[in-house]
Every structure is written in C-alpha cells, then in structure tokens.
Protein backbone atom coordinates (compact mmCIF):
# COMPACT_ATOMS: atom_id res chain seq x y z
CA UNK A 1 17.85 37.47 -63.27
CA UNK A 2 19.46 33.77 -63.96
CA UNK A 3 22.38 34.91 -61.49
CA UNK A 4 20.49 36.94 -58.93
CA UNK A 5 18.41 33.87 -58.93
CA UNK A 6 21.28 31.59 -58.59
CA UNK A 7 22.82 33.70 -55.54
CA UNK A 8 19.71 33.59 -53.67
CA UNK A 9 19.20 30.32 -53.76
CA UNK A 10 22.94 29.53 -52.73
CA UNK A 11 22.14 31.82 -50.08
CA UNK A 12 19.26 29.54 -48.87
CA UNK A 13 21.03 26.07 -49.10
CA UNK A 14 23.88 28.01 -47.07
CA UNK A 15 21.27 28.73 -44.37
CA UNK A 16 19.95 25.79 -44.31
CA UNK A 17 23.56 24.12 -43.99
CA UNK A 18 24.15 26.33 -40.75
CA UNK A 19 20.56 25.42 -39.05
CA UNK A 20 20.99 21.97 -40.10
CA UNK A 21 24.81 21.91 -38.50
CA UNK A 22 23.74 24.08 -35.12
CA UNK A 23 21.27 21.19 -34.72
CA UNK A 24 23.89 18.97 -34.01
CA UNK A 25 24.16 17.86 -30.10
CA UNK A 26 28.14 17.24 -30.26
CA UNK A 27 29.26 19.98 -32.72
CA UNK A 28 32.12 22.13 -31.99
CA UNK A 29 30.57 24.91 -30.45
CA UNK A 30 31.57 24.94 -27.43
CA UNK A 31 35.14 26.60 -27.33
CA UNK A 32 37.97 26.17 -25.28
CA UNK A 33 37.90 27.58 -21.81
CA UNK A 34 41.80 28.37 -20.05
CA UNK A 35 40.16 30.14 -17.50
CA UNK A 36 42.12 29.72 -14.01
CA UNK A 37 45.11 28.87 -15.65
CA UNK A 38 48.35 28.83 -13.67
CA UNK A 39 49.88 28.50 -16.55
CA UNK A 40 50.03 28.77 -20.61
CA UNK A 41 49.09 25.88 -22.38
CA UNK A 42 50.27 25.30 -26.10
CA UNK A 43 47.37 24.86 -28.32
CA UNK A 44 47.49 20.88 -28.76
CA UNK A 45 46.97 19.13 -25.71
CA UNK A 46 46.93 15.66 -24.44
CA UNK A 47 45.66 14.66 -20.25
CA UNK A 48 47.13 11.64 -19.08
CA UNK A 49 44.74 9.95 -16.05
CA UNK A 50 47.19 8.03 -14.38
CA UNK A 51 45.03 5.69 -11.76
CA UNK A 52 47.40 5.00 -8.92
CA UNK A 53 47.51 2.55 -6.43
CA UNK A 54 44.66 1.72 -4.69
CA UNK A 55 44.28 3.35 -1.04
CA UNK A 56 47.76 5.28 -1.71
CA UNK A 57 46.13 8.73 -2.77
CA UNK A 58 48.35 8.90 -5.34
CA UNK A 59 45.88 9.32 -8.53
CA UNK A 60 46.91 11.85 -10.89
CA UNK A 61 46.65 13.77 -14.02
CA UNK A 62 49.81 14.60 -16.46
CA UNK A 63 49.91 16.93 -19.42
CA UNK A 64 51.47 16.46 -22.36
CA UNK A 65 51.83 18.30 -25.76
CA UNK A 66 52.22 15.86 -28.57
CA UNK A 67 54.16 18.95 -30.80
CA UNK A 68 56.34 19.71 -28.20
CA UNK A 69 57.69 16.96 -26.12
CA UNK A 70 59.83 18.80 -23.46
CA UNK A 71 56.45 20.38 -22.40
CA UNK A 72 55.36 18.46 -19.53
CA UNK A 73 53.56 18.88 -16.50
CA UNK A 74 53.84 15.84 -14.01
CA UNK A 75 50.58 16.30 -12.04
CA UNK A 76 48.84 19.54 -13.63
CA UNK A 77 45.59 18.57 -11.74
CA UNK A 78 47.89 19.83 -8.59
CA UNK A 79 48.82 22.46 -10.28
CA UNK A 80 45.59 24.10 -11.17
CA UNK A 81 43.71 23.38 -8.84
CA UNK A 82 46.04 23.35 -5.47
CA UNK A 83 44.39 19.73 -4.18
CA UNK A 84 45.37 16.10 -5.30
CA UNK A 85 43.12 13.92 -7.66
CA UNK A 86 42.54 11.94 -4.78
CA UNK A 87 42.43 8.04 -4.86
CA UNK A 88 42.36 5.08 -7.56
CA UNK A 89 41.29 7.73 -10.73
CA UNK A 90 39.11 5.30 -12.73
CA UNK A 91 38.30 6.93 -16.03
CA UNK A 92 38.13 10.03 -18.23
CA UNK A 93 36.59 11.39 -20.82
CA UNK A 94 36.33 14.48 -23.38
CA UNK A 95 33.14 16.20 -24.18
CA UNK A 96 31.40 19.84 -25.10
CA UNK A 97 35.71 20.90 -25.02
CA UNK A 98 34.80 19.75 -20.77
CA UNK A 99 37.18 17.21 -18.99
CA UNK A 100 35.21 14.61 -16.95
CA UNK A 101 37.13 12.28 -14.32
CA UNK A 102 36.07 9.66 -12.08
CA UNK A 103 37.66 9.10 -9.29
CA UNK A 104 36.56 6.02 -8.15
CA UNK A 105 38.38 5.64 -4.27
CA UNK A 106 37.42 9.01 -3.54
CA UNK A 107 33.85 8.30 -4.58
CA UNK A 108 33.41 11.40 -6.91
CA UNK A 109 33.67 12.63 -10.35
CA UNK A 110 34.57 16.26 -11.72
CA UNK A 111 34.28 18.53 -14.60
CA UNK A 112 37.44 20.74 -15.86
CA UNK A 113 38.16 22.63 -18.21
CA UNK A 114 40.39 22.48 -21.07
CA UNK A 115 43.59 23.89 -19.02
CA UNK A 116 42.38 21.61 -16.11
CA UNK A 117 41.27 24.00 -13.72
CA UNK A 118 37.99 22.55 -11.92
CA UNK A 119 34.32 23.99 -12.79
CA UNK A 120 32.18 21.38 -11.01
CA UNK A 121 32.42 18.08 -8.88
CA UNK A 122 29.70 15.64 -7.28
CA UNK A 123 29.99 13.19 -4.75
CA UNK A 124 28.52 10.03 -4.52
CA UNK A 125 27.60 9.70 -0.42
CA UNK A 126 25.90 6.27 -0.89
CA UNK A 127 28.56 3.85 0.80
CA UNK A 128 29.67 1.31 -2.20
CA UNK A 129 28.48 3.28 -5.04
CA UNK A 130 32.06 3.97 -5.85
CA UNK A 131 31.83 5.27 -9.71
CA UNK A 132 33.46 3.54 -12.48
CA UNK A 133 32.80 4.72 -16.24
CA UNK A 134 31.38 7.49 -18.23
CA UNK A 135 29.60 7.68 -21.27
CA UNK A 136 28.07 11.15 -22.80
CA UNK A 137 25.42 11.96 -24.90
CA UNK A 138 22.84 14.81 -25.67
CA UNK A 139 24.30 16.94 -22.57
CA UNK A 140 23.83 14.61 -19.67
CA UNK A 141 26.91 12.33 -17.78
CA UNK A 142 25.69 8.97 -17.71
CA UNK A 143 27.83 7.05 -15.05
CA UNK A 144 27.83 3.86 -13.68
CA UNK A 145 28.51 2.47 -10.05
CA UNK A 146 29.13 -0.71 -8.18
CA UNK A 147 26.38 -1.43 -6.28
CA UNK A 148 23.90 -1.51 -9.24
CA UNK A 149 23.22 1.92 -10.49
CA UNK A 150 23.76 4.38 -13.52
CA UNK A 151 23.51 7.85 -12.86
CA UNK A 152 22.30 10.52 -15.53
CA UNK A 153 24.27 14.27 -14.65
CA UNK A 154 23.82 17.49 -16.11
CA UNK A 155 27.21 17.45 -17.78
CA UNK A 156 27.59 21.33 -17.02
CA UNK A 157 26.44 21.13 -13.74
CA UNK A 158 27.09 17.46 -12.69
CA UNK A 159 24.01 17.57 -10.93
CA UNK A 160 21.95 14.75 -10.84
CA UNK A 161 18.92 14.16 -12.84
CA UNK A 162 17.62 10.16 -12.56
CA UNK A 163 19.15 7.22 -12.16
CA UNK A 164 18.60 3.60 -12.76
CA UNK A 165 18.93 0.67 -10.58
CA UNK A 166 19.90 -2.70 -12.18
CA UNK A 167 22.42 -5.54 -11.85
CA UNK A 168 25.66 -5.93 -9.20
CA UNK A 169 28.79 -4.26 -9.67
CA UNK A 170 28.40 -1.93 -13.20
CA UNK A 171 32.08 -1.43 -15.52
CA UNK A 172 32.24 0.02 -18.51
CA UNK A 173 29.50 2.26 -20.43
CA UNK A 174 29.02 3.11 -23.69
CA UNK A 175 26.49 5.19 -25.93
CA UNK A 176 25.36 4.03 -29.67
CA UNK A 177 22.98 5.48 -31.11
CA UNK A 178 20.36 6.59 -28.34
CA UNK A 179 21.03 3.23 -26.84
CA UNK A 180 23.56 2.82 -23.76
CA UNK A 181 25.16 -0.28 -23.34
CA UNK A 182 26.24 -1.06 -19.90
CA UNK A 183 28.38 -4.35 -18.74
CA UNK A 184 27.01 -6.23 -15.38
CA UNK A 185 30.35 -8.03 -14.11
CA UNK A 186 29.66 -9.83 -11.13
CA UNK A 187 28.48 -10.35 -7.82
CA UNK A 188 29.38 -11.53 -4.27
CA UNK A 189 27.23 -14.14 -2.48
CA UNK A 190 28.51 -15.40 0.90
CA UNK A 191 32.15 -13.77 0.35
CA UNK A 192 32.47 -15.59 -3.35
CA UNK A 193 32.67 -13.66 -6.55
CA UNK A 194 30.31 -15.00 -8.91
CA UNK A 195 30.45 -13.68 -12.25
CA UNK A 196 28.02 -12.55 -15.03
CA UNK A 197 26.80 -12.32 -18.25
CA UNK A 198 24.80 -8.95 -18.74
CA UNK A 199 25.26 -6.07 -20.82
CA UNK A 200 22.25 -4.24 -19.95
CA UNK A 201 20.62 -2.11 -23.33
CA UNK A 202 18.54 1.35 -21.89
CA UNK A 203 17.10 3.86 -23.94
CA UNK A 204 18.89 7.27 -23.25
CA UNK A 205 15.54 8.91 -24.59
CA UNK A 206 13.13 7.25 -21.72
CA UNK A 207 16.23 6.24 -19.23
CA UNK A 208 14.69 2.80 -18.75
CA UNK A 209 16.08 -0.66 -19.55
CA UNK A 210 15.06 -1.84 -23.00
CA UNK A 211 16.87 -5.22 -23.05
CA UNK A 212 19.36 -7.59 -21.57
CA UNK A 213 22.12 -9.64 -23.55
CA UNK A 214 24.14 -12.40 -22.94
CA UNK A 215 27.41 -12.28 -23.46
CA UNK A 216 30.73 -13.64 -22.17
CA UNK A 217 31.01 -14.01 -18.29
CA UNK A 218 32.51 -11.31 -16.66
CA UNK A 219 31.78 -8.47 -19.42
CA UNK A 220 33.59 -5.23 -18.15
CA UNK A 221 35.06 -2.76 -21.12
CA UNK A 222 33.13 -1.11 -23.68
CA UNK A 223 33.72 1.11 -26.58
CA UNK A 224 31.79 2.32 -29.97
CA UNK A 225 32.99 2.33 -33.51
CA UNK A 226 30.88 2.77 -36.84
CA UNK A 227 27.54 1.93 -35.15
CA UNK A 228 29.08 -1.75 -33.60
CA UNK A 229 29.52 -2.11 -30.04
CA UNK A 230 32.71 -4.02 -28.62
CA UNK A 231 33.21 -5.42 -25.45
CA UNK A 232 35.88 -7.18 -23.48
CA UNK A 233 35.18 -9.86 -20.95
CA UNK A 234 37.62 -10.98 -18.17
CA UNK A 235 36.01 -14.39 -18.19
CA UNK A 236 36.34 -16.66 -14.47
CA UNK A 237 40.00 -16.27 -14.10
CA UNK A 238 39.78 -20.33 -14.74
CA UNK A 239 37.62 -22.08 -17.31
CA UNK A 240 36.90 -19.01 -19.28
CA UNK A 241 39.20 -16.09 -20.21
CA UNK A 242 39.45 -13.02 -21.70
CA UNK A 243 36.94 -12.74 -24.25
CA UNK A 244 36.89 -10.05 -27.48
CA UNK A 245 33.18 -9.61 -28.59
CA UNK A 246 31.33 -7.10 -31.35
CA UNK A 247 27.81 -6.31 -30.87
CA UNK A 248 25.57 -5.43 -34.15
CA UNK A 249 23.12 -3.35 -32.85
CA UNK A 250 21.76 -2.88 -36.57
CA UNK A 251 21.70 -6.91 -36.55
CA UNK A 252 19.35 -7.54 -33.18
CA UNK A 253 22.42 -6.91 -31.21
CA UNK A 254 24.24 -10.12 -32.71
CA UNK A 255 27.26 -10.98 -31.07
CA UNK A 256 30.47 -12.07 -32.52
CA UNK A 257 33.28 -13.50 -30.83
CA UNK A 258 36.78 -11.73 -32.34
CA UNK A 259 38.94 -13.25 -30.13
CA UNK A 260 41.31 -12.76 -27.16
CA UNK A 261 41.78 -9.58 -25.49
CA UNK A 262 42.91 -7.85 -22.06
CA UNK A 263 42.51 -4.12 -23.14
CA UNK A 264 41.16 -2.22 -27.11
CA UNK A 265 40.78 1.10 -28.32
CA UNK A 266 38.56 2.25 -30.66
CA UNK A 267 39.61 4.68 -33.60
CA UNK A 268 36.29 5.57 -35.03
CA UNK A 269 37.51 8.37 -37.51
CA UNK A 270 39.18 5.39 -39.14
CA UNK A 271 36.86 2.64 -38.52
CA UNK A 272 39.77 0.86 -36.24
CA UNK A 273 39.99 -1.63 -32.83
CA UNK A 274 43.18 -2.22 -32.21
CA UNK A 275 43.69 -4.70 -29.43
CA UNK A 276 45.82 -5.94 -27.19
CA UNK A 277 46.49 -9.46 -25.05
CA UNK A 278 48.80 -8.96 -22.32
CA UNK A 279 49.48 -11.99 -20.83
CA UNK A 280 50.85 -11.05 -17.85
CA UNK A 281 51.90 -13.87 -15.10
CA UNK A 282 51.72 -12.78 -11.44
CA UNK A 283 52.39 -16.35 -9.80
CA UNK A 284 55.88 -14.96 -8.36
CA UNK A 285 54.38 -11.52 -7.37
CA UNK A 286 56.15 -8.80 -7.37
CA UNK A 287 57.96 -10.01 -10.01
CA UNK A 288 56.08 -10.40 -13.04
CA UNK A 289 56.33 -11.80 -16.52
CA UNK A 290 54.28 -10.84 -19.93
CA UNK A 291 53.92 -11.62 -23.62
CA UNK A 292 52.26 -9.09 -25.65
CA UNK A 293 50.17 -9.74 -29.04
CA UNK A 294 48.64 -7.51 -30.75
CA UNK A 295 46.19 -7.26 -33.54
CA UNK A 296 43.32 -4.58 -34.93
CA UNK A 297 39.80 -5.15 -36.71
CA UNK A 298 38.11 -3.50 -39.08
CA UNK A 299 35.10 -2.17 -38.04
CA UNK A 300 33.48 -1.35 -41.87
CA UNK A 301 34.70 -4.45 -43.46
CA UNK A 302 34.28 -6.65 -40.55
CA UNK A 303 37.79 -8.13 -41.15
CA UNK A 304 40.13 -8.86 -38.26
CA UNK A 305 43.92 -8.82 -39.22
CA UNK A 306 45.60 -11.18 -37.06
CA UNK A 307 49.63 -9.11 -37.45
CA UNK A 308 50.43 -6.68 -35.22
CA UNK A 309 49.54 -3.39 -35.91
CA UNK A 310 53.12 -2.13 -34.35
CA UNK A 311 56.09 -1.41 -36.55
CA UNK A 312 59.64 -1.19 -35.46
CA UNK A 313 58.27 -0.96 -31.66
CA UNK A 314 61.04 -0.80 -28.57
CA UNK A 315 61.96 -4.96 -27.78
CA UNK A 316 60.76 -4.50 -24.32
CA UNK A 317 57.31 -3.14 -25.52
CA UNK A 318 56.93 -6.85 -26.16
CA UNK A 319 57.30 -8.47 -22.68
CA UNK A 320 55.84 -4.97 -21.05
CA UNK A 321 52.80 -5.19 -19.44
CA UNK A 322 50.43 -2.69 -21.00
CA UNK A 323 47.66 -1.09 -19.19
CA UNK A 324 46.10 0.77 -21.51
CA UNK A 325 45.47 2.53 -25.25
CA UNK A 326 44.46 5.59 -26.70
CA UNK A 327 44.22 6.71 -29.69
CA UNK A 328 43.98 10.97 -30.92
CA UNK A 329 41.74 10.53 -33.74
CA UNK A 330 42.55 13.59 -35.17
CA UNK A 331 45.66 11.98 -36.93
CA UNK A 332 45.28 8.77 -35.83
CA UNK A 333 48.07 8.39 -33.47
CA UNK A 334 48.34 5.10 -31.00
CA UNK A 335 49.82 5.82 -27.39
CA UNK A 336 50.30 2.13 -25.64
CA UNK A 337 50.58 2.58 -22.07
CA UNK A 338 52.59 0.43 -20.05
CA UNK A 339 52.64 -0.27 -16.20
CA UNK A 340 55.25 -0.83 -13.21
CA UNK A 341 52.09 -1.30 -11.24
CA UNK A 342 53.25 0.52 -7.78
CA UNK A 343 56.72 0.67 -8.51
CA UNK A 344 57.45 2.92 -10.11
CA UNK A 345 55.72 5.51 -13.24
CA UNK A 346 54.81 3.89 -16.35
CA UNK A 347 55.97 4.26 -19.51
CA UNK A 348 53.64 5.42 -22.97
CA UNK A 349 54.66 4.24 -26.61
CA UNK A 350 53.64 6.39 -29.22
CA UNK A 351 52.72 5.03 -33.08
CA UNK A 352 51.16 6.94 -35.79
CA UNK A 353 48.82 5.80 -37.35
CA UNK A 354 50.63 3.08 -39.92
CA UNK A 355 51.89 1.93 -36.33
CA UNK A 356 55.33 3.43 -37.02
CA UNK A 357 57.05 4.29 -33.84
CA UNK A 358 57.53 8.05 -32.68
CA UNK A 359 58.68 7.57 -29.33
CA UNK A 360 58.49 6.85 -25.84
CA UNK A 361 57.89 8.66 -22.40
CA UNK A 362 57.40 8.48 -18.49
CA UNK A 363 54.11 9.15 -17.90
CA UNK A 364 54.12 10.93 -14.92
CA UNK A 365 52.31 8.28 -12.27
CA UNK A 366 51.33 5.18 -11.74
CA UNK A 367 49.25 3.02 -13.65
CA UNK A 368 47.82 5.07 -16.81
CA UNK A 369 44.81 4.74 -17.69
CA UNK A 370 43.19 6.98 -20.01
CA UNK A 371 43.98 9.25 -22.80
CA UNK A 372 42.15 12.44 -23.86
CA UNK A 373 43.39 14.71 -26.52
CA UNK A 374 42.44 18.74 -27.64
CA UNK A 375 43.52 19.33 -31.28
C-alpha cells in the first residue's frame, strides 16, 4: 500500500510539474519550422542581420553554423525568399523559435521562420514612423518608432493591436518583468537636435505609461539581465558622452552609473554585460582611427571588472571599430562584430565564454548588427 501510495503521489507532483511548466509564456513549445526551405539547414544555427548602408538597399541577412564553419550562406534572406531585405536592417530578434526583423529604411518589420523563409510582414505607412527596436513578451511584438510611438503586434500575425504615443524619436526597447522600458533620444526643434533624458516605464499588462526616468542625455540601447535593466546613452556628442547605466527596477528603478560605453551585450544565462568603448575618430573621414577597451559586469554580484574580458584576441581587434556583440547563451559564446562601414563586409570575432579566441570570419555585408542563435 506504502508503494502504491508512493507511485501515485509521484504521479501527481509529475502532473503538476507539466501544468505548472505548459503555463509558461516563453517555454519551448513551439518547434522549429523549415518549411519553404531552399535548402537544408544543419541543426545549430546562427542569422547574422547585417544593416547596410543607409539608402544603398543593401541590408542583409547571413547564415552561419557555429559547428561547421565552411557552411555559409552570404544573404540567405535572398535565398529563401527570392526578394532583398530591403534598406538600413535595424534590429532582430528570436522568439516562440520565430525570426523578427526590422527593417527600418524600408519602413517594415517581418516574421520568419527558423530556415528564414517569410510567414508574415507589416508595414508601417505613417511617413517618419520608420521602426527601430523590438522587445517580446506574452505573444505580442512590442516595437518602437521615431516619431513617438510603440506599437503592440500579434507576434504570429504581426498585426496590430494598440499602440502608444509618447516622446520624439524612440531607440531601444526592452521587457523586465511586465514592465517595458523604452529610451526617448531626442528631438529636432528648428533644424537642431536637442537631446533627452527619458526612458519611458509602461505596463505591458494595461499598455499605458506608468512612469518616466531620468537618465543620461541621449539614452538609446537597452538590454535585460537578472531582473536589472542597462542602458547606454550617446550623451551630446560634446559636454557629455557615452554613458553606461543599470537600472534596479526592484530598487525604485535606481540608477547607477557603470561607466563608459559605445555598444553591451547581455548574457543572462550567466548573469554577464560585457561591454565595449570604441573610440572611434572620424575627423579625417573616410579614414578612421579606433581604440578598443573592453570590460564586463556582473549582474548578481553587482561587481564591474575593469580587464578585458578578451584573451589572446587578433592585434587588430584592438584598433577595429566594433559595431556590435552577441552572445549564444546556450554555451556562452561572444561574437564581436567589427565594421568597414561601406567599404567593404565586416569582420566577426568569436570567444567562448572564458573569452578565449575561436576564430574569425567575413560576415557577409555591411555593418552587422545583430546576432540570433537556434541551438
């Protein structure tokens, strides 16, 4: 009786255990979908969003397979789908096993699937609400645009289901816990930039705008890691510069100052920011020149560790101008993008996670920008 007693209740903390898990919004239950494929794709994947230059057309998506490195296709957006990205793509992002792009010159964003082939796209037809970044959460797109809006999409359908007027020109986006945070950069009166100092807070449950901080002018990238919000600002390009910030929602949003940063990237498996300043001087246009430094924080202990987190990295990673990071959390890897700007393809660095160096590639386009990785 003692074991049949024994087995059923196993039985009922295993049911409970799968009604408890199948509650979860971002579980893994939504599988892969190659349907539409032009071609077979190995079973680890990684999309490269390389942005382009701006009015060129030239936007583009590469694919690369982290276990096999000969397996590369330059522009398998093309290749899917028989049409170009279009121009200036601005951000992506992984979520449900979907593929989300914005592409910010061509004024719309689309869904594909996990081989790249397209399932969905919507426009944005108001003229200047060119979209910039993406945050999901509890199956909507949330994105925002310049001109002062954030839009909330089905994220199967992309159609749209509210959206939410507020501030100037809207960057980056990012979701913690049922809160979005949202950076207001700037604004133009009589042909000047003047810049700002708003990260809107809205409530993803009503869609309305709960608070606003103040934070370093020009606020513009966002990302999430063990419940803390970071942010970088660009500053005034003069008095102010690039500004690293953590925001403690847990702690009435405190903000901290971490220090100075052009680009980050969050590893939240691990609890890891690694950061980058990329001083790059542009007074002698084309030519360029750049000092790198970088450095990572801790986002459990709080502790920022001033050495690079790089070992044995390429010498010319160091005077490289880097465009952007990525990390694929599931081992904890670190690809450092690099750019030529519009002349020529960039160049990705990859680290694992102990920052040892693995090895280097072309990326395929211009100017990349964004990372997304299927394990």
């Amino acid at each position: 009786m003692k074991i049949r007693s024994l087995l059923f209740s196993l039985m009922c903390l295993i049911a409970l255990n799968v009604s408890i898990t199948s509650c979860s919004d971002d579980d893994d239950d939504y599988g892969r979908n190659d349907s539409g494929s032009t071609i077979e794709l190995p079973q680890k994947r990684a999309y490269i969003l390389n942005e382009g230059t701006q009015g060129a057309n030239n936007a583009s998506i590469s694919f690369y397979c982290p276990d096999q490195a000969d397996f590369f296709v330059k522009d398998i957006f093309q290749t899917q789908n028989n049409a170009k990205l279009g121009d200036t793509g601005q951000d992506m992002i992984e979520y449900r096993n979907s593929i989300y792009v914005a592409v910010n010159g061509s004024s719309y964003m689309t869904r594909l699937n996990t081989a790249g082939v397209e399932q969905a796209r919507h426009a944005f037809t108001i003229n200047g609400a060119t979209p910039r970044y993406m945050a999901a959460d509890d199956g909507y797109i949330y994105v925002t645009l310049y001109g002062g809006k954030v839009v909330k999409l089905d994220a199967q359908t992309l159609e749209e289901k509210a959206s939410l007027s507020l501030g100037n020109n809207l960057e980056g986006i990012v979701e913690c816990n049922n809160k979005l945070y949202v950076a207001n950069s700037y604004k133009k009166e009589d042909a000047q930039f003047v810049y700002l100092s708003d990260v809107f807070v809205i409530d993803t449950k009503t869609f309305t705008l709960e608070k606003t901080l103040t934070v370093t002018v020009n606020p513009n990238k966002l990302t999430e890691a063990n419940d803390k919000v970071f942010l970088i600002s660009y500053g005034d390009y003069n008095a102010t510069g690039y500004t690293a910030q953590m925001i403690d929602p847990k702690d009435n949003n405190k903000i901290t100052v971490i220090g100075t940063a052009t680009d980050m990237v969050a590893d939240d498996e691990r609890g890891m920011i690694y950061f980058v300043n990329s001083e790059t001087d542009y007074s002698n246009w084309p030519e360029t020149s750049t000092i790198n430094t970088f450095y990572s924080y801790n986002a459990n202990t709080l502790e920022k560790k001033d050495a690079s987190f790089l070992k044995n990295a390429p010498e010319e990673l160091a005077s490289s101008s880097v465009y952007s990071m990525s990390v694929n959390e599931a081992n904890g890897d670190i690809y450092i993008a690099t750019t030529l700007y519009s002349a020529g393809n960039g160049i990705i660095y990859r680290f694992d996670q102990n920052g040892n160096f693995i090895s280097k590639f072309d990326c395929g386009g211009q100017n990349p920008k964004k990372i997304i990785f299927f394990n």
